[in-house]
PDB file of N, CA and C in Angstrom:
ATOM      1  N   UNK A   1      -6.435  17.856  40.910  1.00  0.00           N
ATOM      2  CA  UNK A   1      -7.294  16.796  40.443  1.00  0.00           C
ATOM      3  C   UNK A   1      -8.419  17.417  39.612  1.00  0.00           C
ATOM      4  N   UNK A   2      -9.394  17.033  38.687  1.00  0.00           N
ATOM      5  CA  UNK A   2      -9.780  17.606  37.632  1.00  0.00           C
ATOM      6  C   UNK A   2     -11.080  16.201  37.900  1.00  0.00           C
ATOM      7  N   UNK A   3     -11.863  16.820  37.514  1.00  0.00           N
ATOM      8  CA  UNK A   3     -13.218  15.387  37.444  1.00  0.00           C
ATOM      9  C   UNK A   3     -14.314  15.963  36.424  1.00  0.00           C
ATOM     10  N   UNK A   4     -15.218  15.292  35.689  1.00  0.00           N
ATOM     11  CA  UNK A   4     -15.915  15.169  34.255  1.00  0.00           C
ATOM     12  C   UNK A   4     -17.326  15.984  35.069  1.00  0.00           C
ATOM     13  N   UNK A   5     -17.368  15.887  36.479  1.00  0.00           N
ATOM     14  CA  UNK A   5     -18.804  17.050  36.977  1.00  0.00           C
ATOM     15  C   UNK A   5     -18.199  18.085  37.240  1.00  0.00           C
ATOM     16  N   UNK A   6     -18.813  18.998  36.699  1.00  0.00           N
ATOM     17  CA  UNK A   6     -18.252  20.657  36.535  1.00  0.00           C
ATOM     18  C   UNK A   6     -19.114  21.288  37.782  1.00  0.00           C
ATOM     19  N   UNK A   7     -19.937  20.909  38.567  1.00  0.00           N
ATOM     20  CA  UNK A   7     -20.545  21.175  39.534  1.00  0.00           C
ATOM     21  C   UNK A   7     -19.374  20.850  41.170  1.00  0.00           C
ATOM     22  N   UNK A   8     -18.865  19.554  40.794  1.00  0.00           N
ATOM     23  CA  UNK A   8     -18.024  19.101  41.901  1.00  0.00           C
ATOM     24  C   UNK A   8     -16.656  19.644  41.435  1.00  0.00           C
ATOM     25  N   UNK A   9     -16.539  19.754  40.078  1.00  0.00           N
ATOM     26  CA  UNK A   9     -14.832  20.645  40.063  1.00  0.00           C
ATOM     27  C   UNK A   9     -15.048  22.233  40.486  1.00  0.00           C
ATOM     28  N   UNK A  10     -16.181  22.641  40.429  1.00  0.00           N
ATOM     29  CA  UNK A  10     -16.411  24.189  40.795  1.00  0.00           C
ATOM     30  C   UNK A  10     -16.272  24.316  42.625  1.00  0.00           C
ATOM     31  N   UNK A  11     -16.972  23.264  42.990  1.00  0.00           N
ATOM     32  CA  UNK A  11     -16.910  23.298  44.680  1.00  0.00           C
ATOM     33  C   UNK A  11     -15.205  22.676  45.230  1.00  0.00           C
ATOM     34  N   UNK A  12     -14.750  22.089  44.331  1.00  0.00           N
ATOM     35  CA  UNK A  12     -13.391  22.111  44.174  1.00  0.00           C
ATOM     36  C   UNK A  12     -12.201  23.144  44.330  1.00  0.00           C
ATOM     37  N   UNK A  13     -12.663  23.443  43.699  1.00  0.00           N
ATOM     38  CA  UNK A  13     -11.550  24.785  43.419  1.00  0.00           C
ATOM     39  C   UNK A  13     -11.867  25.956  44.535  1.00  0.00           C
ATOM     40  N   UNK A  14     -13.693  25.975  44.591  1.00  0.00           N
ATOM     41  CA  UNK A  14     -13.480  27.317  45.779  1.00  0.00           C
ATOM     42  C   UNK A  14     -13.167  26.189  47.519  1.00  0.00           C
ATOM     43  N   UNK A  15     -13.226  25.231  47.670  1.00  0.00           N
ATOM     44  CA  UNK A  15     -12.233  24.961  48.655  1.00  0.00           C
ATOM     45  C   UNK A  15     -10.862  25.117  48.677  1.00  0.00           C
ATOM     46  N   UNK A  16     -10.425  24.829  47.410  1.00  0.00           N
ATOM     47  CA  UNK A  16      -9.079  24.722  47.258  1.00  0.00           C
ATOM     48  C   UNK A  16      -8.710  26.857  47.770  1.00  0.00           C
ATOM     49  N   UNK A  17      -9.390  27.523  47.029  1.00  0.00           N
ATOM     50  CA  UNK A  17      -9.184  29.012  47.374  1.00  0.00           C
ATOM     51  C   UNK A  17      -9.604  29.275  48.951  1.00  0.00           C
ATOM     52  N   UNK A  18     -10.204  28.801  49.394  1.00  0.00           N
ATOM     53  CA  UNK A  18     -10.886  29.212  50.903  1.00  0.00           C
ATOM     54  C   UNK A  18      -9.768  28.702  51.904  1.00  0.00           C
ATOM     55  N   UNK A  19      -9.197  27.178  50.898  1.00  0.00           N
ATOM     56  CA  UNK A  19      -8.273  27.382  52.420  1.00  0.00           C
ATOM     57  C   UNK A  19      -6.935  27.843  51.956  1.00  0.00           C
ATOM     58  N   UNK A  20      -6.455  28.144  50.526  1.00  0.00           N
ATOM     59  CA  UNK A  20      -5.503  29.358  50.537  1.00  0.00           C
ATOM     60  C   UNK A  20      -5.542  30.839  51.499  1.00  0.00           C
ATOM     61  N   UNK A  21      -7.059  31.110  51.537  1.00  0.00           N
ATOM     62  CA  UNK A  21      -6.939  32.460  52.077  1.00  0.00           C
ATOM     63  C   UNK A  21      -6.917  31.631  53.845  1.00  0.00           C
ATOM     64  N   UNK A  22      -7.256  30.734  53.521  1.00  0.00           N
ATOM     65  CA  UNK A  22      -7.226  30.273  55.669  1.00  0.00           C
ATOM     66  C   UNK A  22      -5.242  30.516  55.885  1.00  0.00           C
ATOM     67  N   UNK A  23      -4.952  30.040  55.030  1.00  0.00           N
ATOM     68  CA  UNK A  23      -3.356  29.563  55.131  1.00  0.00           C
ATOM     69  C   UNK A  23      -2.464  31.362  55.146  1.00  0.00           C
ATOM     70  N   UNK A  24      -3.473  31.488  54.438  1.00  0.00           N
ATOM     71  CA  UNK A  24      -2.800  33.361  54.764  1.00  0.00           C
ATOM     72  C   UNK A  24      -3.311  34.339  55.316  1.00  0.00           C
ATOM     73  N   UNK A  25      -4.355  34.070  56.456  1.00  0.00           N
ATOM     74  CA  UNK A  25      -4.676  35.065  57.434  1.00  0.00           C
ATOM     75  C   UNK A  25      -4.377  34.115  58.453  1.00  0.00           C
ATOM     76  N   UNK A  26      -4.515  32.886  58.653  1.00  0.00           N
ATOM     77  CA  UNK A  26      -3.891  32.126  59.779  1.00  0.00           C
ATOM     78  C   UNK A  26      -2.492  32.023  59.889  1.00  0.00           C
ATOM     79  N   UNK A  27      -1.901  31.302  58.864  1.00  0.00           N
ATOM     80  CA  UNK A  27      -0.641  30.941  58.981  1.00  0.00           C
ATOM     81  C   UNK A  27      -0.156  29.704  59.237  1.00  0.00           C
ATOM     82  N   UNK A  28      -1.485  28.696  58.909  1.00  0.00           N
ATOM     83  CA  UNK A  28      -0.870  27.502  58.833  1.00  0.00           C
ATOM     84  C   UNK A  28      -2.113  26.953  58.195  1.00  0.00           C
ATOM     85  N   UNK A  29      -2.028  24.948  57.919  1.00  0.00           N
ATOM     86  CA  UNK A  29      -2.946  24.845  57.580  1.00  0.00           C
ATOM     87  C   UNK A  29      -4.105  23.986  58.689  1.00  0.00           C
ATOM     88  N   UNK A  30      -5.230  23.348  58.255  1.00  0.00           N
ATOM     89  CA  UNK A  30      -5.924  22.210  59.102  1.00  0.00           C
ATOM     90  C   UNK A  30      -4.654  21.102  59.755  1.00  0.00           C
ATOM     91  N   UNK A  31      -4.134  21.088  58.721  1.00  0.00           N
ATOM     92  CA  UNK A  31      -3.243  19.638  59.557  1.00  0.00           C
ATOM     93  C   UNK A  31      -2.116  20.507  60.692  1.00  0.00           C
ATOM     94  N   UNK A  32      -1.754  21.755  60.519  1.00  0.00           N
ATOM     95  CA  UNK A  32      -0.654  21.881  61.054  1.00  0.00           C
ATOM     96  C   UNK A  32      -1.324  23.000  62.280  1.00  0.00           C
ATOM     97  N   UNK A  33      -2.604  23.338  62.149  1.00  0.00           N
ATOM     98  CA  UNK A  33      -3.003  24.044  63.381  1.00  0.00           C
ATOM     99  C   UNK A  33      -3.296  23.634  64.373  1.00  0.00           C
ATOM    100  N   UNK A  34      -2.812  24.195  65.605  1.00  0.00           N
ATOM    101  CA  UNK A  34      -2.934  23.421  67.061  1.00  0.00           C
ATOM    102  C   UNK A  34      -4.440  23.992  67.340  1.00  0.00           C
ATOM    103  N   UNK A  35      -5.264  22.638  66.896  1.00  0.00           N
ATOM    104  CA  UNK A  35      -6.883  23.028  67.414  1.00  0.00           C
ATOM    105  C   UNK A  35      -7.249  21.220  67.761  1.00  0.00           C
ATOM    106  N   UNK A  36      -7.685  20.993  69.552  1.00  0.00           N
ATOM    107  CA  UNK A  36      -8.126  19.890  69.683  1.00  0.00           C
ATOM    108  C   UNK A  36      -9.560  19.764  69.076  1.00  0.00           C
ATOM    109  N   UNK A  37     -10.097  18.698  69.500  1.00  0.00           N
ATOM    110  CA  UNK A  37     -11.114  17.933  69.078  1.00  0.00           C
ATOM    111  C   UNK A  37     -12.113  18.552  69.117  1.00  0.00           C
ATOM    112  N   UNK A  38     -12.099  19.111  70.840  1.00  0.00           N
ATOM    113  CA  UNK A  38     -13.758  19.649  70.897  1.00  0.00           C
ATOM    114  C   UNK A  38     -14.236  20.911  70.204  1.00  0.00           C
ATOM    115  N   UNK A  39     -12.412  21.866  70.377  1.00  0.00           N
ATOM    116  CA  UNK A  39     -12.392  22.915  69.732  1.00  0.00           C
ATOM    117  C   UNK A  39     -12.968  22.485  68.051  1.00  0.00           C
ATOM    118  N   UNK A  40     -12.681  21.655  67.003  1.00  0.00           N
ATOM    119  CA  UNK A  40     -13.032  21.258  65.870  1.00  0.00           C
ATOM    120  C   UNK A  40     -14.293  21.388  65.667  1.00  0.00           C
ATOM    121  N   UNK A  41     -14.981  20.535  67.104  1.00  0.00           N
ATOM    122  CA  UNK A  41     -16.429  20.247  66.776  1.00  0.00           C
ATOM    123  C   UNK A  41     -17.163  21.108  66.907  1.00  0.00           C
ATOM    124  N   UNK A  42     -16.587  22.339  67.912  1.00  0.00           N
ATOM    125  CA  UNK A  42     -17.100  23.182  67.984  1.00  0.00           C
ATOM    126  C   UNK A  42     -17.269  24.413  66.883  1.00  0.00           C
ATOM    127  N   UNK A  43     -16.281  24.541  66.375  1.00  0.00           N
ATOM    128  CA  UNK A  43     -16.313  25.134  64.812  1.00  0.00           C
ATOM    129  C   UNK A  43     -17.251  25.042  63.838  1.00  0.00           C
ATOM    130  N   UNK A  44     -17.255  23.575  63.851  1.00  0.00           N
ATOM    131  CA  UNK A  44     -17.855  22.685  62.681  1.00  0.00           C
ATOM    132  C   UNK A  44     -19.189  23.028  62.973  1.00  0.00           C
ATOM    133  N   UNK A  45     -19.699  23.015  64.398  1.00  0.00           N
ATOM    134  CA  UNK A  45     -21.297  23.403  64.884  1.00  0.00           C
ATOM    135  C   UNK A  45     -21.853  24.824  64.485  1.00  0.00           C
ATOM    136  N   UNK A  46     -21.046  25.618  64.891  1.00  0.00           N
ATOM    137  CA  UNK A  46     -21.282  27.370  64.264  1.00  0.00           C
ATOM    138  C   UNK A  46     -21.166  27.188  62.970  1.00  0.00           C
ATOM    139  N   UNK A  47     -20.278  26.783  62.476  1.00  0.00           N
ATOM    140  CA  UNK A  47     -20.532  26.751  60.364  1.00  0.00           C
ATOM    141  C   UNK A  47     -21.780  25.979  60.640  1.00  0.00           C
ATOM    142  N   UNK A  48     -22.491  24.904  60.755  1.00  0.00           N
ATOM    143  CA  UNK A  48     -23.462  24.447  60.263  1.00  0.00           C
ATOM    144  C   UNK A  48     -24.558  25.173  60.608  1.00  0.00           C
ATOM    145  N   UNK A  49     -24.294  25.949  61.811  1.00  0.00           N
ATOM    146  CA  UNK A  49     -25.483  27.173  62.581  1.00  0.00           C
ATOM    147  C   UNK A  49     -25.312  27.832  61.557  1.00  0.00           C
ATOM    148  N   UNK A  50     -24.656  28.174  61.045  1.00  0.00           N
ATOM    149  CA  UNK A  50     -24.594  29.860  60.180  1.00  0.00           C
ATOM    150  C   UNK A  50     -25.192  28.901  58.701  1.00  0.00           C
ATOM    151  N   UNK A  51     -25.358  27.679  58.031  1.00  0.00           N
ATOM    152  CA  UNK A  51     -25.452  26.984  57.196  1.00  0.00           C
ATOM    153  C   UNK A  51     -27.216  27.232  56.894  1.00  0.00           C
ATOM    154  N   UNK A  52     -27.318  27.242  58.369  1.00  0.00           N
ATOM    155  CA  UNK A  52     -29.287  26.799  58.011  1.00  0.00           C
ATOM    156  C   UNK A  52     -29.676  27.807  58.231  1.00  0.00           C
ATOM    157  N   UNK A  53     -29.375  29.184  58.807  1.00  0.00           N
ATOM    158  CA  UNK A  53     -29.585  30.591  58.574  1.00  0.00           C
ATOM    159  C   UNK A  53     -29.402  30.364  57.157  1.00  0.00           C
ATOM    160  N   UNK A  54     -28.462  30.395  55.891  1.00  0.00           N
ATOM    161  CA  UNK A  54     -28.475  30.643  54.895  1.00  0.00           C
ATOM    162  C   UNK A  54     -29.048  30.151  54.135  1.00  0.00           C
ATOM    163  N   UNK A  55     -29.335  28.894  54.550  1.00  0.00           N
ATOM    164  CA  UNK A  55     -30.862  28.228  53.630  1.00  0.00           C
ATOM    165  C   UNK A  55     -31.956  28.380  53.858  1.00  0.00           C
ATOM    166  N   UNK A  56     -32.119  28.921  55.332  1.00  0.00           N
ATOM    167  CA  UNK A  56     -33.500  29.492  55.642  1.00  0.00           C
ATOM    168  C   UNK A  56     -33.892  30.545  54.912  1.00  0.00           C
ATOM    169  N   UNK A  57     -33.030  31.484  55.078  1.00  0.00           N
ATOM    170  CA  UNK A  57     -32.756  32.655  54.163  1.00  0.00           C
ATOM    171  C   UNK A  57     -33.381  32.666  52.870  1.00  0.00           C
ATOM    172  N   UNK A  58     -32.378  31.802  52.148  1.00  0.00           N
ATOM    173  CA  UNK A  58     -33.122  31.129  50.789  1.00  0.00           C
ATOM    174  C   UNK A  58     -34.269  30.978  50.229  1.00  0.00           C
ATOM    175  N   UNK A  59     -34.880  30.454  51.554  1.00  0.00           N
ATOM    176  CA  UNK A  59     -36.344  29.496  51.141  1.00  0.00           C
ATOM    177  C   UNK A  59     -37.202  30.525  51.275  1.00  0.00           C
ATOM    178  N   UNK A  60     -36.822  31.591  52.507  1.00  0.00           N
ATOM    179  CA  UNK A  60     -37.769  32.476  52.537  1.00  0.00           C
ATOM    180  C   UNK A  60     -37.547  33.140  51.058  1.00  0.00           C
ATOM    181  N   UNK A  61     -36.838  33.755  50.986  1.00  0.00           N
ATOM    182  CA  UNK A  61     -36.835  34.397  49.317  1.00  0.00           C
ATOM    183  C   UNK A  61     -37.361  33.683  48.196  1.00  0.00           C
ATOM    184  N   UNK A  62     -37.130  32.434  47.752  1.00  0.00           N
ATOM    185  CA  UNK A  62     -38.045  31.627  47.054  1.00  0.00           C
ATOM    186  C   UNK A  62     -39.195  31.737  47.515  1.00  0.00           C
ATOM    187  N   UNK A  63     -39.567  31.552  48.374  1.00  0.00           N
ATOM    188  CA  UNK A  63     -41.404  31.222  48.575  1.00  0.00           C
ATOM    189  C   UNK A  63     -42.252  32.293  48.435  1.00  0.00           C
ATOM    190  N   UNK A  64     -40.957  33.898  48.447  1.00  0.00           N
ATOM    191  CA  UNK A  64     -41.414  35.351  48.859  1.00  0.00           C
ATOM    192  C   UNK A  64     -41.436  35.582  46.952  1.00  0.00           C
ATOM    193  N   UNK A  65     -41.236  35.033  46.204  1.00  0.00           N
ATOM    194  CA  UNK A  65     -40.597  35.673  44.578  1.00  0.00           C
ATOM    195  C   UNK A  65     -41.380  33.942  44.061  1.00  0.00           C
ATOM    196  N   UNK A  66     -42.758  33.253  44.936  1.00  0.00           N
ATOM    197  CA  UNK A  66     -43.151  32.247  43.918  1.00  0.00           C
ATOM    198  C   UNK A  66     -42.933  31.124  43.730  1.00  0.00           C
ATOM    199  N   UNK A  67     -42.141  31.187  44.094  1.00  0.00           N
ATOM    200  CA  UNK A  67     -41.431  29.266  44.314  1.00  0.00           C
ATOM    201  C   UNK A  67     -41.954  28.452  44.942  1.00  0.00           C
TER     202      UNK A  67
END
């Protein structure tokens, strides 16, 4: 699929690559991996933990360089 924001076709494509490399160090994909619910949510909670470390991160460096 292809779309006229080059911002949302860029975050496009590196999903589309992230879960190529999931599909080839795992060996399957989201739909076909045996992971229940809580296990999901629980995933989904550590990516968003590791999410606001990296924007914290961020902000400190902006505010440290002026911003």
């Amino acid at each position: 699929m292809k779309t006229q924001d080059l911002l949302v076709q860029k975050l496009m494509n590196q999903m589309a690559k992230r879960s190529e490399a999931g599909v080839i160090k795992y060996g399957n994909t989201m739909v076909t991996t045996k992971m229940d619910a809580i296990k999901a949510i629980d995933n989904a909670i550590e990516e968003a933990l590791d999410l606001a470390v990296y924007l914290e991160k961020a902000k400190v460096e902006l505010k440290k360089n002026g911003h």
